[in-house]
PDB file of N, CA and C in Angstrom:
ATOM      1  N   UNK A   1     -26.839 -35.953  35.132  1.00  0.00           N
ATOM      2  CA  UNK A   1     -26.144 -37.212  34.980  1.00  0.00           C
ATOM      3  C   UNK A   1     -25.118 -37.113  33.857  1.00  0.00           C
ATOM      4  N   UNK A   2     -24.330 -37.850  34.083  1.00  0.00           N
ATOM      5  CA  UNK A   2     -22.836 -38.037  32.763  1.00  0.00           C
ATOM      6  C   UNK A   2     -23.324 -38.013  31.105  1.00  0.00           C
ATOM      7  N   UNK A   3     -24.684 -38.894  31.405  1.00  0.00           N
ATOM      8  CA  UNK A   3     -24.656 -39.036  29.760  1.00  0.00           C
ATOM      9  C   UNK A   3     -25.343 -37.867  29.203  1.00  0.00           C
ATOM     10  N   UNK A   4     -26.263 -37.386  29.906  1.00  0.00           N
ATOM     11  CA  UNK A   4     -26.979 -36.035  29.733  1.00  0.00           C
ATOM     12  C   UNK A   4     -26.010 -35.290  29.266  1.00  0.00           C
ATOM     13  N   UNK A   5     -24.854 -34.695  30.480  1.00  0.00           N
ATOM     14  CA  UNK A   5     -23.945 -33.542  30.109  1.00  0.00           C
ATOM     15  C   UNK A   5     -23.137 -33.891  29.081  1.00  0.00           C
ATOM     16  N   UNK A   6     -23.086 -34.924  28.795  1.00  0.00           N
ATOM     17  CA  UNK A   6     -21.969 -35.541  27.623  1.00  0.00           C
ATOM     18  C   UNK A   6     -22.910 -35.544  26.018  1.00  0.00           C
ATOM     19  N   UNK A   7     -23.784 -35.864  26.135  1.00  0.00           N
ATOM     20  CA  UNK A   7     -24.157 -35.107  24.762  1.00  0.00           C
ATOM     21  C   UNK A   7     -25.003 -33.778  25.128  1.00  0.00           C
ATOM     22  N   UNK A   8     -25.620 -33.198  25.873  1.00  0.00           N
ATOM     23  CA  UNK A   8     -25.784 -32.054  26.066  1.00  0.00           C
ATOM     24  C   UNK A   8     -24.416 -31.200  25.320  1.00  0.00           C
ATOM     25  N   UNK A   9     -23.300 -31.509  25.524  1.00  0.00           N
ATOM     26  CA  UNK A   9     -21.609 -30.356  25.250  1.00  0.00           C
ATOM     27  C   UNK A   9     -21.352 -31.021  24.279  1.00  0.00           C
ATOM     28  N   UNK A  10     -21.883 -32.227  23.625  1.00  0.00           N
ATOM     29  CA  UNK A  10     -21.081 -33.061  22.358  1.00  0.00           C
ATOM     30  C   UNK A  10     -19.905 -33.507  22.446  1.00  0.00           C
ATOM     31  N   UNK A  11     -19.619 -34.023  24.028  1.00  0.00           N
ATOM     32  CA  UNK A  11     -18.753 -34.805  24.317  1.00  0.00           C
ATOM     33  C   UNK A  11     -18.933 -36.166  24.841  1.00  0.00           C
ATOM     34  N   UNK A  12     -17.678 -36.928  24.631  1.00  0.00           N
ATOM     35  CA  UNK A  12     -17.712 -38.313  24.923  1.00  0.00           C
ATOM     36  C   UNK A  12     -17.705 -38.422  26.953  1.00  0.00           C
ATOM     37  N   UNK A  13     -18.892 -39.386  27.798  1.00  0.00           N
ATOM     38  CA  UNK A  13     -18.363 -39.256  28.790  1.00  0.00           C
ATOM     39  C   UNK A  13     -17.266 -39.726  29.519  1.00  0.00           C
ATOM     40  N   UNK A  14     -15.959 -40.382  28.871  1.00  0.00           N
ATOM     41  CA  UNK A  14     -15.345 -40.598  28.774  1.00  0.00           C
ATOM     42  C   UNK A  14     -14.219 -39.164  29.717  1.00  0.00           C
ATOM     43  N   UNK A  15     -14.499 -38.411  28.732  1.00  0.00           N
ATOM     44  CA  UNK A  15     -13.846 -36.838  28.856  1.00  0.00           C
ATOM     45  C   UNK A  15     -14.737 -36.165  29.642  1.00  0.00           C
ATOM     46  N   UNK A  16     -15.644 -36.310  30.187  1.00  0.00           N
ATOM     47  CA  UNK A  16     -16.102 -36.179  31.642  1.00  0.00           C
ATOM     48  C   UNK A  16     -15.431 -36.761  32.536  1.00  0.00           C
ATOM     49  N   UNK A  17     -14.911 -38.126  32.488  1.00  0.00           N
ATOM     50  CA  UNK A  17     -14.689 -38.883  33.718  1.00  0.00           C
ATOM     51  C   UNK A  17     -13.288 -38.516  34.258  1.00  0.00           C
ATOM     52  N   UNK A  18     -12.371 -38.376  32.557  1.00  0.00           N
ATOM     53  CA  UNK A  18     -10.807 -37.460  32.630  1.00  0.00           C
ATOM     54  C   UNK A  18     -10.509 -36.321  33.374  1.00  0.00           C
ATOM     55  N   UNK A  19     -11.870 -35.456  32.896  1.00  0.00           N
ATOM     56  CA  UNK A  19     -11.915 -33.625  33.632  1.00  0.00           C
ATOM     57  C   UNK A  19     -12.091 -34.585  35.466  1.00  0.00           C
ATOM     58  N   UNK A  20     -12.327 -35.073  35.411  1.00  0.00           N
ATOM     59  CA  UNK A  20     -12.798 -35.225  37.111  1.00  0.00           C
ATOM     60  C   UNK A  20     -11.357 -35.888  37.868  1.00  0.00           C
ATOM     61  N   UNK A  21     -11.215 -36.699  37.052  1.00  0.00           N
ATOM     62  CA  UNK A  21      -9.842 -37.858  37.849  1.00  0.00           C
ATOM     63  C   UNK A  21      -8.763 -36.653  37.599  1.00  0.00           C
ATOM     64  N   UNK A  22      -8.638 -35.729  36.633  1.00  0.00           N
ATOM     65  CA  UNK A  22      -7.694 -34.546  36.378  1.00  0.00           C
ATOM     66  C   UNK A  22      -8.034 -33.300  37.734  1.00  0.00           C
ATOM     67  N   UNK A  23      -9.172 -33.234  38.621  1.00  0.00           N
ATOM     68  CA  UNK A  23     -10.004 -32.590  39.374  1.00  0.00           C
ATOM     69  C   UNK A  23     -10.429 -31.154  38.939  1.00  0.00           C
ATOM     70  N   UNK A  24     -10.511 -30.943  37.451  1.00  0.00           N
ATOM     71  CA  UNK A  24     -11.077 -29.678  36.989  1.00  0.00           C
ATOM     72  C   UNK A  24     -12.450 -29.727  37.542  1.00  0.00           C
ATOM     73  N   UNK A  25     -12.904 -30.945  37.336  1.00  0.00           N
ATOM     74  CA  UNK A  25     -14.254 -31.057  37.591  1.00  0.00           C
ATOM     75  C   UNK A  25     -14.857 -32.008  38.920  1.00  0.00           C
ATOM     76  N   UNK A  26     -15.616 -31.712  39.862  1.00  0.00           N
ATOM     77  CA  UNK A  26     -15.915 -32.375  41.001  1.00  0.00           C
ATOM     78  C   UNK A  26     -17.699 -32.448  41.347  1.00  0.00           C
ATOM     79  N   UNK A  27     -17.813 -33.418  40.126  1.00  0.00           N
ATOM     80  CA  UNK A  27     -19.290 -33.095  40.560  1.00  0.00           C
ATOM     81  C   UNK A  27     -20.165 -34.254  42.195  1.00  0.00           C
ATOM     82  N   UNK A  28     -21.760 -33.808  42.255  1.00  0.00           N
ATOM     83  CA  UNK A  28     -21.352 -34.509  43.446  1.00  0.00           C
ATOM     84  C   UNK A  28     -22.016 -36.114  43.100  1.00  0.00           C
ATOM     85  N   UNK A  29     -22.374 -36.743  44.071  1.00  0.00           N
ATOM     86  CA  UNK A  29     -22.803 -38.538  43.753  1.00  0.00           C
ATOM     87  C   UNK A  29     -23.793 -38.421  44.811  1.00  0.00           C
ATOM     88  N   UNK A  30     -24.629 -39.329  43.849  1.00  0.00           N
ATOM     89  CA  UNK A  30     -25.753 -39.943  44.341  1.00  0.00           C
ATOM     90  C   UNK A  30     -25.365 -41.358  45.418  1.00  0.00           C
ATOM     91  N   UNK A  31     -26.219 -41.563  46.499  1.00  0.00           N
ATOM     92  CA  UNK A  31     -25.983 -43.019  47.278  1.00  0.00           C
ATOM     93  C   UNK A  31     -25.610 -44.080  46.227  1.00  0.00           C
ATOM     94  N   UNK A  32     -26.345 -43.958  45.098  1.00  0.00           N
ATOM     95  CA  UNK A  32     -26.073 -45.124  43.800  1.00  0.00           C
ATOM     96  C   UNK A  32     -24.815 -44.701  43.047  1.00  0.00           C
ATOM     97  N   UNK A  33     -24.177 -43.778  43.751  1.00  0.00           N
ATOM     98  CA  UNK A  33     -22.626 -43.189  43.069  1.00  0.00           C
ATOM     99  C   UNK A  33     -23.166 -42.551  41.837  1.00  0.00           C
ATOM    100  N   UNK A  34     -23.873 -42.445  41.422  1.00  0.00           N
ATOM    101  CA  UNK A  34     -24.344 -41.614  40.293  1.00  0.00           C
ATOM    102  C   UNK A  34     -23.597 -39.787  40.073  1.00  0.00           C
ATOM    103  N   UNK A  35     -23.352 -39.836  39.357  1.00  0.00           N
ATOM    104  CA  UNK A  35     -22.411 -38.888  39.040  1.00  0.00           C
ATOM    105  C   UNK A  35     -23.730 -37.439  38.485  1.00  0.00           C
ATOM    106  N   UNK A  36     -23.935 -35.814  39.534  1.00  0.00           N
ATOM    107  CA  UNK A  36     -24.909 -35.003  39.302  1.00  0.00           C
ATOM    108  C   UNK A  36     -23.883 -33.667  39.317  1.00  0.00           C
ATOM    109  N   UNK A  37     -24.262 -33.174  37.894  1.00  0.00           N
ATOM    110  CA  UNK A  37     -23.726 -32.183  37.913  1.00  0.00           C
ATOM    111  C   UNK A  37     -24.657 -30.681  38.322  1.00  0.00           C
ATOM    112  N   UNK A  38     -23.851 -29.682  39.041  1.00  0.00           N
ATOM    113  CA  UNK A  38     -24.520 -28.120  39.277  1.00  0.00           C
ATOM    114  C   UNK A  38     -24.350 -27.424  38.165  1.00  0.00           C
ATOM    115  N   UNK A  39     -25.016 -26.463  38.513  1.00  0.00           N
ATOM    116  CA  UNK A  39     -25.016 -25.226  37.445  1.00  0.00           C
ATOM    117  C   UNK A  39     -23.561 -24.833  37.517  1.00  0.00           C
ATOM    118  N   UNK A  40     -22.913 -24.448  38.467  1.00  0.00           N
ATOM    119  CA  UNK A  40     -21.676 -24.262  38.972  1.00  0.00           C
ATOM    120  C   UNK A  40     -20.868 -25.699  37.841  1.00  0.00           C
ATOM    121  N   UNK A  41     -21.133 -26.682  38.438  1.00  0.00           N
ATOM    122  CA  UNK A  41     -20.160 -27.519  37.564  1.00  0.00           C
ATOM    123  C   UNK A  41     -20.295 -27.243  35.981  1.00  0.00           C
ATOM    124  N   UNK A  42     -21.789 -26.858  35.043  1.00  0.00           N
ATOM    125  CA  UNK A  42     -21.730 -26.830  33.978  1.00  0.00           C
ATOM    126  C   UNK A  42     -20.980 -25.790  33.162  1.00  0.00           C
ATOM    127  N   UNK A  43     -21.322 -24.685  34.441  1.00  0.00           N
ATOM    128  CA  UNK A  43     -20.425 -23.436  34.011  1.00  0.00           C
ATOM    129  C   UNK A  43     -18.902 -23.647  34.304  1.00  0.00           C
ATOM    130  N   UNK A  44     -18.127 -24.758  34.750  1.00  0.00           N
ATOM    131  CA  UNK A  44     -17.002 -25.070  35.213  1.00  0.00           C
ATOM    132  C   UNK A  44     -16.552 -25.757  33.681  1.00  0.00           C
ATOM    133  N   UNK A  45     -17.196 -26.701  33.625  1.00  0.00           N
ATOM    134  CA  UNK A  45     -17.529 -27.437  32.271  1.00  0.00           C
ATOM    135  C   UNK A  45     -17.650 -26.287  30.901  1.00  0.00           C
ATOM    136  N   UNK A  46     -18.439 -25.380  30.525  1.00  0.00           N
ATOM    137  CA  UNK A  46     -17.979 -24.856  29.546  1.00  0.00           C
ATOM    138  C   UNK A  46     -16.732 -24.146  29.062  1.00  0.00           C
ATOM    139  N   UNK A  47     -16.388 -23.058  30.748  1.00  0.00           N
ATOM    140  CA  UNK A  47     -14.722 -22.728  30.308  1.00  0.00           C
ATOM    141  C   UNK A  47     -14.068 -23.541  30.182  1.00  0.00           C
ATOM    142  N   UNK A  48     -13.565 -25.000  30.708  1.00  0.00           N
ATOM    143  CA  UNK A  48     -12.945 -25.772  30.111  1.00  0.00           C
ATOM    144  C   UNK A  48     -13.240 -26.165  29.089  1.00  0.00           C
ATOM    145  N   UNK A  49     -13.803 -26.596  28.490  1.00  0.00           N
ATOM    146  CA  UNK A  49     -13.928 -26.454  26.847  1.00  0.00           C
ATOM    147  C   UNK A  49     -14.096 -25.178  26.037  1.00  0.00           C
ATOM    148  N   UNK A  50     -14.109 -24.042  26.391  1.00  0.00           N
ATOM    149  CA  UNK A  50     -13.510 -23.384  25.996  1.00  0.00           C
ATOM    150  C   UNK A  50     -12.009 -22.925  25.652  1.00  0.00           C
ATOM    151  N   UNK A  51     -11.498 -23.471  26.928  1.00  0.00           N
ATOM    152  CA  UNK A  51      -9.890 -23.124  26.698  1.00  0.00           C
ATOM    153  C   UNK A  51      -9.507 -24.079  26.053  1.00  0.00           C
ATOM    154  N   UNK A  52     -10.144 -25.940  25.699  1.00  0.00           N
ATOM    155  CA  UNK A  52      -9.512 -26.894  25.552  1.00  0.00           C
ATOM    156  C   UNK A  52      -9.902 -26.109  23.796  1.00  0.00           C
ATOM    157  N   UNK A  53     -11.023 -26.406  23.520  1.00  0.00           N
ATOM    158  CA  UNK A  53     -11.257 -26.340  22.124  1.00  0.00           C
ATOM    159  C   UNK A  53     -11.057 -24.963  21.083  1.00  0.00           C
ATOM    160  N   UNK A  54     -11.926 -23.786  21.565  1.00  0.00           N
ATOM    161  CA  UNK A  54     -11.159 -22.798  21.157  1.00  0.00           C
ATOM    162  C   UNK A  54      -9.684 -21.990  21.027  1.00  0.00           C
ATOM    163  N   UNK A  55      -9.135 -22.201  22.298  1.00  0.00           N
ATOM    164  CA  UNK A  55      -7.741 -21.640  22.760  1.00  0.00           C
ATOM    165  C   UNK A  55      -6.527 -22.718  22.440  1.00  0.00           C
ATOM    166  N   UNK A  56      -6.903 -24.397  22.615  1.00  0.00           N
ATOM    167  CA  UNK A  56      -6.442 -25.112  22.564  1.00  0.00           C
ATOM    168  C   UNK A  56      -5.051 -25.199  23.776  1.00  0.00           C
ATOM    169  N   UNK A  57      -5.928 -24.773  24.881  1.00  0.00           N
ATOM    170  CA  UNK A  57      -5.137 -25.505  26.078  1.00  0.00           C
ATOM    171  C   UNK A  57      -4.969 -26.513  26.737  1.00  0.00           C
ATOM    172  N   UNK A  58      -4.071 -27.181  26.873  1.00  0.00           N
ATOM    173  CA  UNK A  58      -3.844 -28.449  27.638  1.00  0.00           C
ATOM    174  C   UNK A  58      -4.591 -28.390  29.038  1.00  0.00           C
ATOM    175  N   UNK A  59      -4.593 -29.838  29.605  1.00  0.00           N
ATOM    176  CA  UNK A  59      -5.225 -29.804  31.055  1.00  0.00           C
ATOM    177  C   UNK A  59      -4.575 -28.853  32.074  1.00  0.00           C
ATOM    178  N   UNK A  60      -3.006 -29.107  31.946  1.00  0.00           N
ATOM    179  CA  UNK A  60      -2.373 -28.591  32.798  1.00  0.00           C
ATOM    180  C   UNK A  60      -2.290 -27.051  32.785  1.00  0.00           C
ATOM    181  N   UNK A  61      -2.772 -26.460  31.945  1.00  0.00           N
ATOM    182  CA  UNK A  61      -3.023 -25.415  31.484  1.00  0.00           C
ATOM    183  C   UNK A  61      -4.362 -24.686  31.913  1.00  0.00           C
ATOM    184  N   UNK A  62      -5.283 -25.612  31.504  1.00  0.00           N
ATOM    185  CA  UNK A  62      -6.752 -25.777  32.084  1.00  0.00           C
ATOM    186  C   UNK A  62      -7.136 -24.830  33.491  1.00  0.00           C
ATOM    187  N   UNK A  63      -5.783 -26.196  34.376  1.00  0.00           N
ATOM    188  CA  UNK A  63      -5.751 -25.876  35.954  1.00  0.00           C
ATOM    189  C   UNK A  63      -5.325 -24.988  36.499  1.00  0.00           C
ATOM    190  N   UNK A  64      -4.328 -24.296  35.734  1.00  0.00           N
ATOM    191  CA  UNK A  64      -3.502 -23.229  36.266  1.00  0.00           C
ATOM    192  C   UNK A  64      -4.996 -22.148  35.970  1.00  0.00           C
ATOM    193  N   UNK A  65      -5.399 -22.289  34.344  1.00  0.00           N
ATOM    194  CA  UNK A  65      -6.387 -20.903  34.574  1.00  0.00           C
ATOM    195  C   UNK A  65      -7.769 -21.207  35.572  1.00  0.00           C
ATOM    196  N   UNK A  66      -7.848 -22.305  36.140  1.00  0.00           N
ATOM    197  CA  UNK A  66      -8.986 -22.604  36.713  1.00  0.00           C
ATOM    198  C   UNK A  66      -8.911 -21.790  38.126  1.00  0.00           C
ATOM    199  N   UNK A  67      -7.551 -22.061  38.504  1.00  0.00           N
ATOM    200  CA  UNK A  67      -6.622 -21.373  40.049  1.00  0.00           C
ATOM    201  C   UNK A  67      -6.732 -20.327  40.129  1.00  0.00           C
ATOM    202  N   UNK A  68      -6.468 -19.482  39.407  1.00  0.00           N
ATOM    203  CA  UNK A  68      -6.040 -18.198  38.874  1.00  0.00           C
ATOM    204  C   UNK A  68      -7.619 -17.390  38.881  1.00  0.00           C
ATOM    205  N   UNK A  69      -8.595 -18.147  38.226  1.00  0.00           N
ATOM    206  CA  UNK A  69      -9.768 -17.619  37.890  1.00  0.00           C
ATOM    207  C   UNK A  69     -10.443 -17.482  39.776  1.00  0.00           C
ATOM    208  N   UNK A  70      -9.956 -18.761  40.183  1.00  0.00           N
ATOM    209  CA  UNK A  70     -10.846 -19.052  41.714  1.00  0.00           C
ATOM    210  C   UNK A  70      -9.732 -17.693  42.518  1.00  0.00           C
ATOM    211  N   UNK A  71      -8.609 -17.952  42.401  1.00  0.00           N
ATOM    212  CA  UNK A  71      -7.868 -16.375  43.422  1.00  0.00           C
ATOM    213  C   UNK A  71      -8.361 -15.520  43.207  1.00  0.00           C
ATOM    214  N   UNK A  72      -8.864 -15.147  41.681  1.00  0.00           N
ATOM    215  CA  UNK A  72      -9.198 -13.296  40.829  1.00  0.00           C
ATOM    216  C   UNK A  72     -10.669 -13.403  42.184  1.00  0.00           C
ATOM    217  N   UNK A  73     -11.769 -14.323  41.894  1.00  0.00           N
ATOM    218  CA  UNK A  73     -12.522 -14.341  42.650  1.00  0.00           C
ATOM    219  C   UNK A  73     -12.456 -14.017  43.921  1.00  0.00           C
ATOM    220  N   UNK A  74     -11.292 -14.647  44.990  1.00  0.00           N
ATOM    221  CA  UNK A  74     -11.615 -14.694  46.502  1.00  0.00           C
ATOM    222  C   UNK A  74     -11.066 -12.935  46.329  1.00  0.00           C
ATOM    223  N   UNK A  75     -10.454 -12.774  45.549  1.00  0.00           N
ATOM    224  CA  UNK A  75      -9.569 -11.358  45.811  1.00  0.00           C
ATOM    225  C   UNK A  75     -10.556 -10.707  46.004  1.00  0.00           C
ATOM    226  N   UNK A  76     -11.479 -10.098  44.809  1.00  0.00           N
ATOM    227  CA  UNK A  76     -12.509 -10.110  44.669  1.00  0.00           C
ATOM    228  C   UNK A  76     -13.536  -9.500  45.453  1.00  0.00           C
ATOM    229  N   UNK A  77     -13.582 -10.630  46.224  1.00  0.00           N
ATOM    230  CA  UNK A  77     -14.642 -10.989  47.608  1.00  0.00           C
ATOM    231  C   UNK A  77     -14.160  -9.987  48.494  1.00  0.00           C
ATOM    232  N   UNK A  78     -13.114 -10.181  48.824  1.00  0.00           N
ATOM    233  CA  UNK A  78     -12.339  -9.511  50.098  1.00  0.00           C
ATOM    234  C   UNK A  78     -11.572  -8.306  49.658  1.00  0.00           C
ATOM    235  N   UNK A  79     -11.882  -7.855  48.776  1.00  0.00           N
ATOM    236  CA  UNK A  79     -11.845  -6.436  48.063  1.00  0.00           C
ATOM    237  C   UNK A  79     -13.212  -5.701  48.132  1.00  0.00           C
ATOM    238  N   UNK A  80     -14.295  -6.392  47.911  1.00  0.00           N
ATOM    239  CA  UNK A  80     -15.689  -5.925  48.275  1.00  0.00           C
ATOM    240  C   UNK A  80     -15.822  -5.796  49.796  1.00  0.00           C
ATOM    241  N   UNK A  81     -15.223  -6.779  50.416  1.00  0.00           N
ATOM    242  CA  UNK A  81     -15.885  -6.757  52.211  1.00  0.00           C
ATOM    243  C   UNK A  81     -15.002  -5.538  52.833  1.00  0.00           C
ATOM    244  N   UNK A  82     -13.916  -4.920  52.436  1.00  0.00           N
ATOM    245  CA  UNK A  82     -12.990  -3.827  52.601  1.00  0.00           C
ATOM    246  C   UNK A  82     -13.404  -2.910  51.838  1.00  0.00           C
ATOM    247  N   UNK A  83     -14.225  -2.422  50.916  1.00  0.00           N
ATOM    248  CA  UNK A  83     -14.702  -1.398  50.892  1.00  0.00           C
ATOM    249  C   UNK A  83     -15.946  -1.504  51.574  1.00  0.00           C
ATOM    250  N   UNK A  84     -17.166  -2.606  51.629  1.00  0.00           N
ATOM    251  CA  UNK A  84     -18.239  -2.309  52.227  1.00  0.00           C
ATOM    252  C   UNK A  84     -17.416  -1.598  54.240  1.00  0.00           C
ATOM    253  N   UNK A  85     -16.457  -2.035  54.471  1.00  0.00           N
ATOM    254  CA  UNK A  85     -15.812  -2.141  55.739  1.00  0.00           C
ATOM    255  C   UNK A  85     -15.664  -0.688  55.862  1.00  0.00           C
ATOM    256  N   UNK A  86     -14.946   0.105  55.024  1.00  0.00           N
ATOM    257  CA  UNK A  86     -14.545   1.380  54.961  1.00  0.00           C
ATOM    258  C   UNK A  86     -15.645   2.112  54.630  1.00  0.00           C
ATOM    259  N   UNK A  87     -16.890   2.501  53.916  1.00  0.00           N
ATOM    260  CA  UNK A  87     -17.946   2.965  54.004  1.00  0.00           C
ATOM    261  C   UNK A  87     -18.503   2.764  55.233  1.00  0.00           C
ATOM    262  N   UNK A  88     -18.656   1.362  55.626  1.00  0.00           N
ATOM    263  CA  UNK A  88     -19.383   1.547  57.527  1.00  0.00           C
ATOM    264  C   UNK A  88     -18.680   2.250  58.094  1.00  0.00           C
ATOM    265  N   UNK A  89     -17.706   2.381  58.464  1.00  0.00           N
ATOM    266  CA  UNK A  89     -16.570   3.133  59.260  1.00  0.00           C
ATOM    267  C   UNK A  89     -16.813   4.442  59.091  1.00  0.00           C
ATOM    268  N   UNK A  90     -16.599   4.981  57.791  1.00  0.00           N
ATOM    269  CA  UNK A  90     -16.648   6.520  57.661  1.00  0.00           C
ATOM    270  C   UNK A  90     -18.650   7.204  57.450  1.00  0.00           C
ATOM    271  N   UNK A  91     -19.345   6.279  57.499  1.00  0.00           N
ATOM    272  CA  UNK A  91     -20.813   6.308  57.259  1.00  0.00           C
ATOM    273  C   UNK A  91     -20.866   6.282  59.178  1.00  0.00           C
ATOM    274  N   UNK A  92     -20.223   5.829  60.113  1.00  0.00           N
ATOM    275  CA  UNK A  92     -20.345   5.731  61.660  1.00  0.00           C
ATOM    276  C   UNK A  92     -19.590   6.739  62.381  1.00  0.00           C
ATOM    277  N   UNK A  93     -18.587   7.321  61.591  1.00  0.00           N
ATOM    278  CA  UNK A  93     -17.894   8.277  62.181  1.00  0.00           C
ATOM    279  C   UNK A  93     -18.163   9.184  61.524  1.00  0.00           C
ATOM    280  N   UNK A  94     -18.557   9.543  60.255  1.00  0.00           N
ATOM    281  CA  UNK A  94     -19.019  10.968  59.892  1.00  0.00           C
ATOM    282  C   UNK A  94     -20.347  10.400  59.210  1.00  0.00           C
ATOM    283  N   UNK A  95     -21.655  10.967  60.074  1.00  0.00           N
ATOM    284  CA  UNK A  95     -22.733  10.668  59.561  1.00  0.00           C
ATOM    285  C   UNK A  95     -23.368  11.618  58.315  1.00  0.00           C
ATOM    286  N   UNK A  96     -22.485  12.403  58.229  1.00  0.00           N
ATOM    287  CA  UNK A  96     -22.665  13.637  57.097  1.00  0.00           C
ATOM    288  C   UNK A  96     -22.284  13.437  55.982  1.00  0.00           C
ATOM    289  N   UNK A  97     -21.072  11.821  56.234  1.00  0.00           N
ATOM    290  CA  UNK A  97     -21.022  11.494  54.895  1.00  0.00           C
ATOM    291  C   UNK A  97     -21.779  10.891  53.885  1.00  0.00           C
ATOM    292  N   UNK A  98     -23.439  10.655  54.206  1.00  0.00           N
ATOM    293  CA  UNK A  98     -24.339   9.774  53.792  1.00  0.00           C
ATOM    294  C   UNK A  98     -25.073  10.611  52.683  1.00  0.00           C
ATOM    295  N   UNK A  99     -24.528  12.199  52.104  1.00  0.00           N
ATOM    296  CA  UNK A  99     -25.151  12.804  51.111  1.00  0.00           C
ATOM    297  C   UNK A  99     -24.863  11.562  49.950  1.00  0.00           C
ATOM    298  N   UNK A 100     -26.054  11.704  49.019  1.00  0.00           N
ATOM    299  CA  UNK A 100     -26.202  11.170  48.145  1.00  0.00           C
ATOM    300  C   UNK A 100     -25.816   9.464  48.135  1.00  0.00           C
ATOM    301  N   UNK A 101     -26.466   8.806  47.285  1.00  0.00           N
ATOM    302  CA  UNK A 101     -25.766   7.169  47.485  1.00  0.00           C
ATOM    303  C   UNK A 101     -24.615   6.682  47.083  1.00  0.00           C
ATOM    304  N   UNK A 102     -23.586   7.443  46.466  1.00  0.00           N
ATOM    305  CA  UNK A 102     -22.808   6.451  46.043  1.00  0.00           C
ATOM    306  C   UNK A 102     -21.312   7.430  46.820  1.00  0.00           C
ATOM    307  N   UNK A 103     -21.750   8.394  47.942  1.00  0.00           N
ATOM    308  CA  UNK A 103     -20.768   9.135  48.264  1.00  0.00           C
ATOM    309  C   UNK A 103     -20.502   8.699  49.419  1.00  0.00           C
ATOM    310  N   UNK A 104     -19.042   8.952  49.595  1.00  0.00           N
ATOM    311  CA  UNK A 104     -18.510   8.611  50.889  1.00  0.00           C
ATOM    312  C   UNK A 104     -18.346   9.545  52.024  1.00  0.00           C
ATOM    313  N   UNK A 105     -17.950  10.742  51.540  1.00  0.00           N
ATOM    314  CA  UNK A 105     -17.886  11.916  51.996  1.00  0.00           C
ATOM    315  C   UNK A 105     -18.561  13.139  51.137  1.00  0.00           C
ATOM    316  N   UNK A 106     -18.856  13.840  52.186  1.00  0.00           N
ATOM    317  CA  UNK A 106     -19.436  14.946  51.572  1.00  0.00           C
ATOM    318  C   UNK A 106     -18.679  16.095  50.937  1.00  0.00           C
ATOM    319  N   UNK A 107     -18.874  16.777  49.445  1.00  0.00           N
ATOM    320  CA  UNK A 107     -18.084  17.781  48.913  1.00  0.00           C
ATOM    321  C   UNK A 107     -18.193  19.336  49.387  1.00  0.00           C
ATOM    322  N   UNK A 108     -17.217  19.196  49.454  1.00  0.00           N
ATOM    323  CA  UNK A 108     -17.005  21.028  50.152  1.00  0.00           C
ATOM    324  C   UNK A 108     -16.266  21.538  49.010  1.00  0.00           C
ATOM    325  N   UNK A 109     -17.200  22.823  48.754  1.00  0.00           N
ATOM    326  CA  UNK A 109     -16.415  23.979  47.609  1.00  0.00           C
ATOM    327  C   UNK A 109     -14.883  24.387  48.454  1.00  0.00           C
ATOM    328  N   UNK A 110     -14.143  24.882  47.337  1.00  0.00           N
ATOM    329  CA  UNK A 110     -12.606  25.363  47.980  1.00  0.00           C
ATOM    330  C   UNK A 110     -13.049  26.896  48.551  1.00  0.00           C
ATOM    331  N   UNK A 111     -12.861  26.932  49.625  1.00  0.00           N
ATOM    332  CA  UNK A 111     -12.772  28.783  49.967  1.00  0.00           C
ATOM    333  C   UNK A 111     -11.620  29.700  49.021  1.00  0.00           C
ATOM    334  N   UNK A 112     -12.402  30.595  48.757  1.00  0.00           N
ATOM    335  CA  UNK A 112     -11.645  31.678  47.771  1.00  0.00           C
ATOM    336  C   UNK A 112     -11.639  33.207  48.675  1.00  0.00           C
ATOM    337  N   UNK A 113      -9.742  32.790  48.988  1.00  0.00           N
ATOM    338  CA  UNK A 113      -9.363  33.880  49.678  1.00  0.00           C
ATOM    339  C   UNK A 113      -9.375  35.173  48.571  1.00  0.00           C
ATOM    340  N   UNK A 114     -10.162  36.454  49.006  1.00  0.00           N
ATOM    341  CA  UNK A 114     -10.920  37.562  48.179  1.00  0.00           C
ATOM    342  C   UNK A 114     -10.108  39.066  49.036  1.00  0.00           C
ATOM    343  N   UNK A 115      -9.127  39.530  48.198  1.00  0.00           N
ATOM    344  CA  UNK A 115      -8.541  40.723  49.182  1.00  0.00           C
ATOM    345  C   UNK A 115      -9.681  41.660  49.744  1.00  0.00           C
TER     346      UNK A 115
END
C-alpha cells in the first residue's frame, strides 16, 4: 500500500502519486482502488530514487533512463534466444559438437605438414 512504501523509502506519498501520474511507476489496484505495489515496482521505485536523489536527475530524465534500461533488457532477451537458437542448430547438425558444456564445436589440433 502507498503509505507503507512511502515511509518504508522516507518518502512523502504524495511523490508516489507524482512517479505514477509521471508513469515511472504503475502499480496495480485493488477493487477498493487501493494502490499495491510488486517487487518489480519497488525495485522500479528504488532506481528512481536513486537517479532522483543521488545523481540528481529530473523526471524527464528519470524516463529516458527508465526506456533505455527496459530496451538494454528486451535486447538482452533476444540476444539470449539467438544464441540459445544457434547452439540448437549447430548441437542438431553437428552432434559432435556437444564435447564438453560450454562448447559449440569441437577442437581440432592444426595438422603439421612434416617433410
Amino acid at each position: 500500500m502507498i503509505s507503507a512504501v512511502a515511509e518504508q523509502y522516507g518518502i512523502h506519498p504524495q511523490t508516489l502519486r507524482l512517479y505514477e501520474r509521471e508513469g515511472l511507476l504503475k502499480p496495480s489496484r485493488t477493487e477498493g482502488n487501493t494502490r499495491l505495489y510488486t517487487e518489480e515496482d519497488l525495485e522500479r521505485l528504488e532506481v528512481i530514487l536513486a537517479l532522483t536523489r543521488d545523481l540528481g536527475v529530473n523526471l524527464a530524465g528519470v524516463e529516458i533512463v527508465l526506456n533505455m534500461r527496459q530496451r538494454m533488457q528486451q535486447m538482452q532477451s533476444q540476444m539470449q534466444e539467438f544464441v540459445d537458437y544457434v547452439q540448437h542448430e549447430l548441437l542438431a547438425r553437428y552432434p559432435a559438437a556437444a564435447v564438453g558444456k560450454e562448447a559449440l564445436m569441437p577442437l581440432r589440433r592444426p595438422r603439421r605438414n612434416h617433410p
